[in-house]
Protein backbone atom coordinates (compact mmCIF):
# COMPACT_ATOMS: atom_id res chain seq x y z
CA UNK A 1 -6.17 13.17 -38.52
CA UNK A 2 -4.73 16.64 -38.48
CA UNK A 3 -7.91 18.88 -37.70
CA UNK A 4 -7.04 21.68 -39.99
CA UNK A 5 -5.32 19.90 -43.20
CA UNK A 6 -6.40 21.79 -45.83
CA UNK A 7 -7.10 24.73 -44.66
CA UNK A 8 -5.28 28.07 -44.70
CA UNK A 9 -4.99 30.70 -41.76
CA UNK A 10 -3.89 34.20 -41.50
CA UNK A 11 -3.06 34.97 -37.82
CA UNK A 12 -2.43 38.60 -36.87
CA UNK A 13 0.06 40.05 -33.99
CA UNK A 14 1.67 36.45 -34.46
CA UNK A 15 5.13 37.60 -34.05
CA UNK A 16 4.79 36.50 -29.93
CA UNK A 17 2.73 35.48 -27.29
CA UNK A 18 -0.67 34.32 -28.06
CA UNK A 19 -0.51 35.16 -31.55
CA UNK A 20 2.62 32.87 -32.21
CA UNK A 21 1.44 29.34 -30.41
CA UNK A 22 -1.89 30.17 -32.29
CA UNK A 23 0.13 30.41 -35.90
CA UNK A 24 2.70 27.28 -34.93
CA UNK A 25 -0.70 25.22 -33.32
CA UNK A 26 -2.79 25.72 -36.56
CA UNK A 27 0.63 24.63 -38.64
CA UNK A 28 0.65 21.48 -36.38
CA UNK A 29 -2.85 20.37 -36.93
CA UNK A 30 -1.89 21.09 -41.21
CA UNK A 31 -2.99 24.13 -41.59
CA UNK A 32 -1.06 26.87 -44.49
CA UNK A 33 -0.36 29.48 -41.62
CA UNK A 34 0.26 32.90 -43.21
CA UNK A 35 2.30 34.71 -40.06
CA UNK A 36 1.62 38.71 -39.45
CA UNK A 37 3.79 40.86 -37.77
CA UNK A 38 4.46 44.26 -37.99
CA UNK A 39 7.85 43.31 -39.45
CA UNK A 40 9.01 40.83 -41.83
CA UNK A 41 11.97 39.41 -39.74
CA UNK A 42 9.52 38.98 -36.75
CA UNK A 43 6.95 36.95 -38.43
CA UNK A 44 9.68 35.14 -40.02
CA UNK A 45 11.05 34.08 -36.91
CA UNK A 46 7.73 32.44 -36.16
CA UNK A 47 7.55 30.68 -39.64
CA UNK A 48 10.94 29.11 -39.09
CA UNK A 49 9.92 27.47 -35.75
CA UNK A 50 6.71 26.12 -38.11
CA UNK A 51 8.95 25.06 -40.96
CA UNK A 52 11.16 22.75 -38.20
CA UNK A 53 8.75 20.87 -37.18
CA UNK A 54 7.58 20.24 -40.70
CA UNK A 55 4.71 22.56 -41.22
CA UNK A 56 4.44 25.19 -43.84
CA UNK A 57 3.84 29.10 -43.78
CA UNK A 58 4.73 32.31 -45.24
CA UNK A 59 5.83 35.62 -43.06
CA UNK A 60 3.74 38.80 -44.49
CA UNK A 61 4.51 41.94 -42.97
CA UNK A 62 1.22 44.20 -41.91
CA UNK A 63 0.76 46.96 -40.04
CA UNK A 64 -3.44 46.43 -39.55
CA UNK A 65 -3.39 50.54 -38.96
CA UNK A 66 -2.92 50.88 -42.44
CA UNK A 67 -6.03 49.76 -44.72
CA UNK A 68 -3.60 49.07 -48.30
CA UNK A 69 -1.02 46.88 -46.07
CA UNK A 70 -3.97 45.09 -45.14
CA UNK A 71 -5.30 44.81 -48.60
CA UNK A 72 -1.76 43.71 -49.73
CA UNK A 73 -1.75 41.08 -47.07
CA UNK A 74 -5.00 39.27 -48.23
CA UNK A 75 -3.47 39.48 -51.92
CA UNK A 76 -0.22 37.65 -51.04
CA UNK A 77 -2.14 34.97 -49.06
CA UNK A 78 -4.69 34.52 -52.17
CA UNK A 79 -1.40 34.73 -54.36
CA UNK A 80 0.45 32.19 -52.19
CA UNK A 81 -2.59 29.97 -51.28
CA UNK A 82 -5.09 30.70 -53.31
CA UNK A 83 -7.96 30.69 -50.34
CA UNK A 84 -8.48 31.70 -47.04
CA UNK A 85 -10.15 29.63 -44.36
CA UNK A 86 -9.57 30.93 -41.45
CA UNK A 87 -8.49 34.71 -40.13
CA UNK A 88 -7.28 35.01 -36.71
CA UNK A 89 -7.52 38.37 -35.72
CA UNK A 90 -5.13 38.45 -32.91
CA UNK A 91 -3.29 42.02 -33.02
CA UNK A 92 -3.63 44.19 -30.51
CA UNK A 93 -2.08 47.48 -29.50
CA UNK A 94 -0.44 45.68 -26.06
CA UNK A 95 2.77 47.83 -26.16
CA UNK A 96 3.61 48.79 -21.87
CA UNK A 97 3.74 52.48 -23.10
CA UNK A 98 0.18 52.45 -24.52
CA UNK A 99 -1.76 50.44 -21.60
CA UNK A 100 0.48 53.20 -18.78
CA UNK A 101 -1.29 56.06 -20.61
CA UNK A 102 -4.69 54.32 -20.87
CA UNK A 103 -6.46 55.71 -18.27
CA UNK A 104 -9.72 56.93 -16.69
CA UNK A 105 -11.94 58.66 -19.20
CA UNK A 106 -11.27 62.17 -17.42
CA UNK A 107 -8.00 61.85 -18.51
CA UNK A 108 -7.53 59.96 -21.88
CA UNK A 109 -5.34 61.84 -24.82
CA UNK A 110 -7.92 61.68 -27.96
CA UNK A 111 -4.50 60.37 -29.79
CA UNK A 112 -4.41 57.78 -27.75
CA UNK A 113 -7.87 56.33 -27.63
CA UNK A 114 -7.52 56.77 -31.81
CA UNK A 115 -4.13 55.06 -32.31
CA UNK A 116 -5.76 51.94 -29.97
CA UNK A 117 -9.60 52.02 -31.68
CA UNK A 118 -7.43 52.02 -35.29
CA UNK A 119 -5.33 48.86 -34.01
CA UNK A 120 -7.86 47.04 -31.87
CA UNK A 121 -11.05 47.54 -33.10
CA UNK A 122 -10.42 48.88 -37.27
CA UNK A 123 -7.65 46.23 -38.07
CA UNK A 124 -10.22 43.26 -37.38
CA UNK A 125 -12.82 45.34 -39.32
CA UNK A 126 -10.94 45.82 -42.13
CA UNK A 127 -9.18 42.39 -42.36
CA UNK A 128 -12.44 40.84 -42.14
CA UNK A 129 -13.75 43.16 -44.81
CA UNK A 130 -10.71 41.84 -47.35
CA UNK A 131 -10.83 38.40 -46.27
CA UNK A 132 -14.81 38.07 -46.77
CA UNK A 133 -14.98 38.10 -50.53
CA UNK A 134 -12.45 34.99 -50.82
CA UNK A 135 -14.21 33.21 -48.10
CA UNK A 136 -17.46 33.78 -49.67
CA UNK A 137 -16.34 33.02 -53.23
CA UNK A 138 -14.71 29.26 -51.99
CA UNK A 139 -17.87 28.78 -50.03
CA UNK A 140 -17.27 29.81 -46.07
CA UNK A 141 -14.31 30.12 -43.75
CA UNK A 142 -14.27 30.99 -40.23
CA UNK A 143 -13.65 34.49 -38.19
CA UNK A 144 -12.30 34.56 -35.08
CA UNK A 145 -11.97 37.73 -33.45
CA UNK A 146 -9.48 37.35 -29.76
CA UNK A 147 -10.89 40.16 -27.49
CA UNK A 148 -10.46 40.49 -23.70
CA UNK A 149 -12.21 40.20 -20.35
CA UNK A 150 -11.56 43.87 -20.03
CA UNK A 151 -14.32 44.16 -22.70
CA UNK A 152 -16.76 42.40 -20.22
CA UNK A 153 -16.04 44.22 -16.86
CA UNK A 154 -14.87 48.13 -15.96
CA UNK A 155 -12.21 48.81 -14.53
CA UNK A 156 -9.90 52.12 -12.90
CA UNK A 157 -7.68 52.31 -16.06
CA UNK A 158 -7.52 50.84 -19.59
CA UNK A 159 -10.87 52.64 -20.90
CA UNK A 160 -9.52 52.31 -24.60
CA UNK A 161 -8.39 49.10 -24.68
CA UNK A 162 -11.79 47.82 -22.92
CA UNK A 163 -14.23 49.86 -25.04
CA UNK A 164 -12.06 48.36 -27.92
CA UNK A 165 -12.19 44.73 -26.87
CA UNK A 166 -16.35 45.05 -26.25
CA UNK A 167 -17.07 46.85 -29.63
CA UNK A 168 -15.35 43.51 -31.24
CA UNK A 169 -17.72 40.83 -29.29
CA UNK A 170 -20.42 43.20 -31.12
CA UNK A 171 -18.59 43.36 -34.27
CA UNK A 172 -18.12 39.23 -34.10
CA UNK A 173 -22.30 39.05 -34.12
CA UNK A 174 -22.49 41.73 -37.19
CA UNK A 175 -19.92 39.43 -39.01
CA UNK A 176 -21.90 36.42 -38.01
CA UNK A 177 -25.16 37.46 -39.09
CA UNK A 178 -24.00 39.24 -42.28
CA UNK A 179 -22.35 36.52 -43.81
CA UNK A 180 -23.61 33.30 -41.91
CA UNK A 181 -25.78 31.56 -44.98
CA UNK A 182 -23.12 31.98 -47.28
CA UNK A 183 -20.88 29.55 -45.06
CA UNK A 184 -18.67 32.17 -42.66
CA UNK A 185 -18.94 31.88 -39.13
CA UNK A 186 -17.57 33.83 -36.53
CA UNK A 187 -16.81 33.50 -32.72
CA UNK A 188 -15.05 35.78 -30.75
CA UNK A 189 -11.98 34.42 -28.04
CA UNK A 190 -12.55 36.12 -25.28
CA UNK A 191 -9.00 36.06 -23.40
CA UNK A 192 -8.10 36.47 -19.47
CA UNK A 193 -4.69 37.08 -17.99
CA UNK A 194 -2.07 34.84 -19.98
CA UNK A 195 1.62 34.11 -18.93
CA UNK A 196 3.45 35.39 -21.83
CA UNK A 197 6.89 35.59 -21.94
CA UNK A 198 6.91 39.21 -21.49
CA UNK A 199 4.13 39.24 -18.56
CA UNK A 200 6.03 37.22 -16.59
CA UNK A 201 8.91 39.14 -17.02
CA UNK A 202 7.08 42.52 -16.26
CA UNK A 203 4.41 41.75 -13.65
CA UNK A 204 5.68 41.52 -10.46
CA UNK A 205 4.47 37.95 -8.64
CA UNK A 206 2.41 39.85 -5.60
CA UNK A 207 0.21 41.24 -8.24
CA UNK A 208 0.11 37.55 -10.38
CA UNK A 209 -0.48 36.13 -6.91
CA UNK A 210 -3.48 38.55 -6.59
CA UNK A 211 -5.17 37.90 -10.08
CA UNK A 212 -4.53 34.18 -9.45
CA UNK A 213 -6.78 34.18 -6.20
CA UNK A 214 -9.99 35.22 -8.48
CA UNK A 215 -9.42 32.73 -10.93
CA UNK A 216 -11.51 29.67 -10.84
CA UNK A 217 -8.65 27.50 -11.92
CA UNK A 218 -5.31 26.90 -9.84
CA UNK A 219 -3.38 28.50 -12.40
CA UNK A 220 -3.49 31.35 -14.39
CA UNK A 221 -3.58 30.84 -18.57
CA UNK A 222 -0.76 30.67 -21.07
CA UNK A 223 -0.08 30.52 -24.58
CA UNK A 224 -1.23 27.09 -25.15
CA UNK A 225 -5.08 27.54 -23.72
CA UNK A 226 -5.88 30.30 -25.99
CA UNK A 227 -4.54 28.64 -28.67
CA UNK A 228 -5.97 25.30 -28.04
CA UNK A 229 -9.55 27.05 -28.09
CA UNK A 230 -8.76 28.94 -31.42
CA UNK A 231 -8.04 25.52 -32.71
CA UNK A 232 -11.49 24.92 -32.01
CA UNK A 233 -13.14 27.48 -33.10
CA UNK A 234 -10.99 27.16 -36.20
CA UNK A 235 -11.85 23.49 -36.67
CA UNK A 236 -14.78 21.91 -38.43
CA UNK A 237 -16.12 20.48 -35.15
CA UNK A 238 -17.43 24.02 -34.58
CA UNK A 239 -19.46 24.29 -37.55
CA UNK A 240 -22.45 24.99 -35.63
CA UNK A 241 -20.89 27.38 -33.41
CA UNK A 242 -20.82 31.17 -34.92
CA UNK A 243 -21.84 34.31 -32.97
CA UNK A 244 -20.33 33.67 -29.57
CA UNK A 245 -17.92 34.59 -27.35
CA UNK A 246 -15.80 31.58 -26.24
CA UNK A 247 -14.43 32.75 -22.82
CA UNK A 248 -11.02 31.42 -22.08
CA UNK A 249 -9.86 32.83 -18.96
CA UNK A 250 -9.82 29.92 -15.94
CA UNK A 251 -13.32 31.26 -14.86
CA UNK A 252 -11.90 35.01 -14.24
CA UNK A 253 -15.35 36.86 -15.05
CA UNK A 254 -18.19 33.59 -14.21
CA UNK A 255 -18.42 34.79 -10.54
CA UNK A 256 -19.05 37.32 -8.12
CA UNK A 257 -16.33 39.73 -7.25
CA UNK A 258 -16.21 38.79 -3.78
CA UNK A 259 -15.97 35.16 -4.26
CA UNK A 260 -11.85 35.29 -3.65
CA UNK A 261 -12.33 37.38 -0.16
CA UNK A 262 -14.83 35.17 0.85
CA UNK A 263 -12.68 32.37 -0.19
CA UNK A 264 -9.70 33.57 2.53
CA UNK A 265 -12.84 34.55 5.13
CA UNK A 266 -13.57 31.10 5.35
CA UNK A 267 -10.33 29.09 5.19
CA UNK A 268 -9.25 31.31 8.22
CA UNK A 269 -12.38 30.18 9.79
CA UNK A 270 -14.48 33.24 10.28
């Protein structure tokens, strides 16, 4: 039995990548999948793949920067659906020109670090805040909030993104206490390196090659893994899970950092 029949889901940033085999694996297990992009045709794309394989969904365009698209994107789902059961909050400002220019702290442009907080860390707020009210008026839904390892762990660049990605593991318990005895749960995804289409085609293999060796897994994550665990934490199955953070990256930040170099000390027998 489809795990999600009944139910409908907004996913965010679902035009590609994670956000996409999230929207087309809730439609597969019978979810209503309302698809968000920042444009129309985009999130369209992604609703006709649903549509062909005999699912339904709706493309909403939403720029989660701007608080009335957001608004207007929670009143077309209510319009077109009349609930909302789950909210994926996927989008994330992952554009190559954005993550060059996040750097160390000494050097980060205030724009910058304000344009990212206002994509990665308001959007979810603010969808949340819209989607709340329905999912509290039907009786519960459930949150899921997809942040990063880079929210767990410094590192020499990326300081907006990371402070970003933490703030919403923190934000995921607010949610979760908040609203938890009137039936919403929330559970944040926290994501490792994933093969998208566009990784692959950008990051060169020495470096893949590199982040591979300090993965517990022999294989670094795609598409499918994230979305499988969304799925989850989507599903009824988790109904006792809410304040967490589900980590879903092969093992990436469960050991100590010299685990790989000890790894290559001993195969060469030293």
């Amino acid at each position: 039995m489809a795990r999600l029949a009944g139910k409908v889901a907004i996913v965010t940033g679902a035009s590609a990548g994670i956000g996409a085999e999230t929207a087309k694996r809730f439609a597969e297990e019978g979810a209503k999948v309302v698809v968000v992009a920042r444009t129309v045709a985009r999130a369209q794309a992604v609703v006709d793949q649903i549509k062909a394989k005999g699912g339904e969904a709706l493309a909403v365009a939403c720029d989660i920067a701007n608080e009335d698209q957001i608004k207007a994107m929670i009143e077309q789902t209510i319009a077109a659906y009349g609930r909302i059961d789950i909210l994926d909050n996927n989008a994330a400002l992952t554009d190559s020109d954005a993550q060059m220019a996040d750097g160390a702290v000494a050097d980060m442009d205030s724009t910058l670090w304000d344009r990212i907080m206002a994509v990665n860390l308001r959007g979810p707020m603010l969808c949340s805040k819209y989607a709340i009210p329905h999912m509290v008026k039907q009786g519960g839904g459930s949150i899921i909030f997809v942040t990063s390892g880079k929210g767990t762990q410094g590192d020499l660049g990326q300081s907006a993104y990371g402070a970003s990605k933490a703030a919403l593991i923190n934000l995921t318990q607010n949610v979760a206490t908040q609203y938890g005895k009137q039936g919403i749960r929330a559970n944040a995804l926290v994501v490792g390196l994933v093969l998208t289409e566009g990784l692959e085609k950008n990051m060169p293999k020495p470096l893949r090659d590199v982040i591979e060796s300090h993965h517990l897994t022999p294989y670094l994550g795609l598409p499918r893994h994230i979305a499988d665990a969304a799925v989850f934490l989507a599903a009824d199955e988790s109904a006792f899970v809410t304040g967490q953070a589900l980590f879903a990256d092969g093992g990436f930040t469960a050991h100590s950092a010299a685990v790989s170099d000890f790894r290559k000390m001993f195969a060469g027998g030293h």
